[in-house]
Protein backbone atom coordinates (compact mmCIF):
# COMPACT_ATOMS: atom_id res chain seq x y z
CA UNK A 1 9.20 -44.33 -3.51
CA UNK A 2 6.82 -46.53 -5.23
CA UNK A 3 8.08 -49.79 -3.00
CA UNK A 4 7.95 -46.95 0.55
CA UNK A 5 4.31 -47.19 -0.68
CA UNK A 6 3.75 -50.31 -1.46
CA UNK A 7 5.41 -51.64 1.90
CA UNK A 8 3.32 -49.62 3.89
CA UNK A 9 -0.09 -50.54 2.58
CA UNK A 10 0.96 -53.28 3.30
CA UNK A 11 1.64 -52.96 6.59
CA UNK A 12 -1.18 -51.31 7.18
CA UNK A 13 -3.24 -54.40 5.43
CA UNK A 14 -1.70 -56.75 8.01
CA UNK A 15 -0.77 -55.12 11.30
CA UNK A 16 -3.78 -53.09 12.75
CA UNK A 17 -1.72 -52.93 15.86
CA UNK A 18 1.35 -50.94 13.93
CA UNK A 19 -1.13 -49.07 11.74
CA UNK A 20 -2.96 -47.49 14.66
CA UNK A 21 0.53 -46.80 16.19
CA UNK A 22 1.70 -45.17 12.95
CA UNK A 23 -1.50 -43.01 12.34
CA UNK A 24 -2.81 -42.82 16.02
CA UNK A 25 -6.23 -45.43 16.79
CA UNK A 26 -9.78 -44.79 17.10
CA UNK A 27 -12.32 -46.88 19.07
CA UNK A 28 -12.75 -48.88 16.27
CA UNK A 29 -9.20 -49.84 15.30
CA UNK A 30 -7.51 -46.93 13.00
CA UNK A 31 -8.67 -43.86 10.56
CA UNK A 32 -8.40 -44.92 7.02
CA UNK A 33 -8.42 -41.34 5.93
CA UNK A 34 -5.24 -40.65 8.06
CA UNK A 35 -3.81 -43.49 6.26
CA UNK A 36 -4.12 -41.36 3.40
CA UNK A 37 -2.88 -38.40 4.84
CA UNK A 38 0.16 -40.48 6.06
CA UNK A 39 0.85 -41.60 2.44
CA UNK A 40 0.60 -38.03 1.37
CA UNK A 41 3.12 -36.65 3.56
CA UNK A 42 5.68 -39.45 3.03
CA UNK A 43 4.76 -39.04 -1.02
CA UNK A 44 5.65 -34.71 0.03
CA UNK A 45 8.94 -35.53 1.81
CA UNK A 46 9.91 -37.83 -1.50
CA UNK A 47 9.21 -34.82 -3.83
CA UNK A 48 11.26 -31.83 -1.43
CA UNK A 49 14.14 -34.86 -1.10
CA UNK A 50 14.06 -34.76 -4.84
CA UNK A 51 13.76 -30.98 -5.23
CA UNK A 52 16.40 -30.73 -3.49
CA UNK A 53 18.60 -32.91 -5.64
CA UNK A 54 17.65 -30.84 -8.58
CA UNK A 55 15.89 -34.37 -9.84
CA UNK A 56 12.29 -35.12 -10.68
CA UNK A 57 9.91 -36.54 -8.79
């Protein structure tokens, strides 16, 4: 999970043109809050994936 993360930030960092494809654009390039939100749901999908495994996330 931690390197999902860390790959995307990175991503993110370095290709505004993939970034505002991944979280949808703005007129001034992409929403950093959105970002967020898209780190949140990945970090959501990790923990029910886990759940579901009867493991901790």
């Amino acid at each position: 999970m931690g390197e999902a993360l860390s790959q995307s930030q990175r991503v993110v960092a370095d290709r505004d043109a993939l970034s505002t494809m991944l979280v949808g654009g703005v007129a001034d390039g992409f929403d950093l809050a959105e970002v967020g939100r898209m780190f949140s749901r990945i970090t959501e999908a990790h923990t029910k994936r886990m759940a579901a495994l009867g493991l901790a996330a």
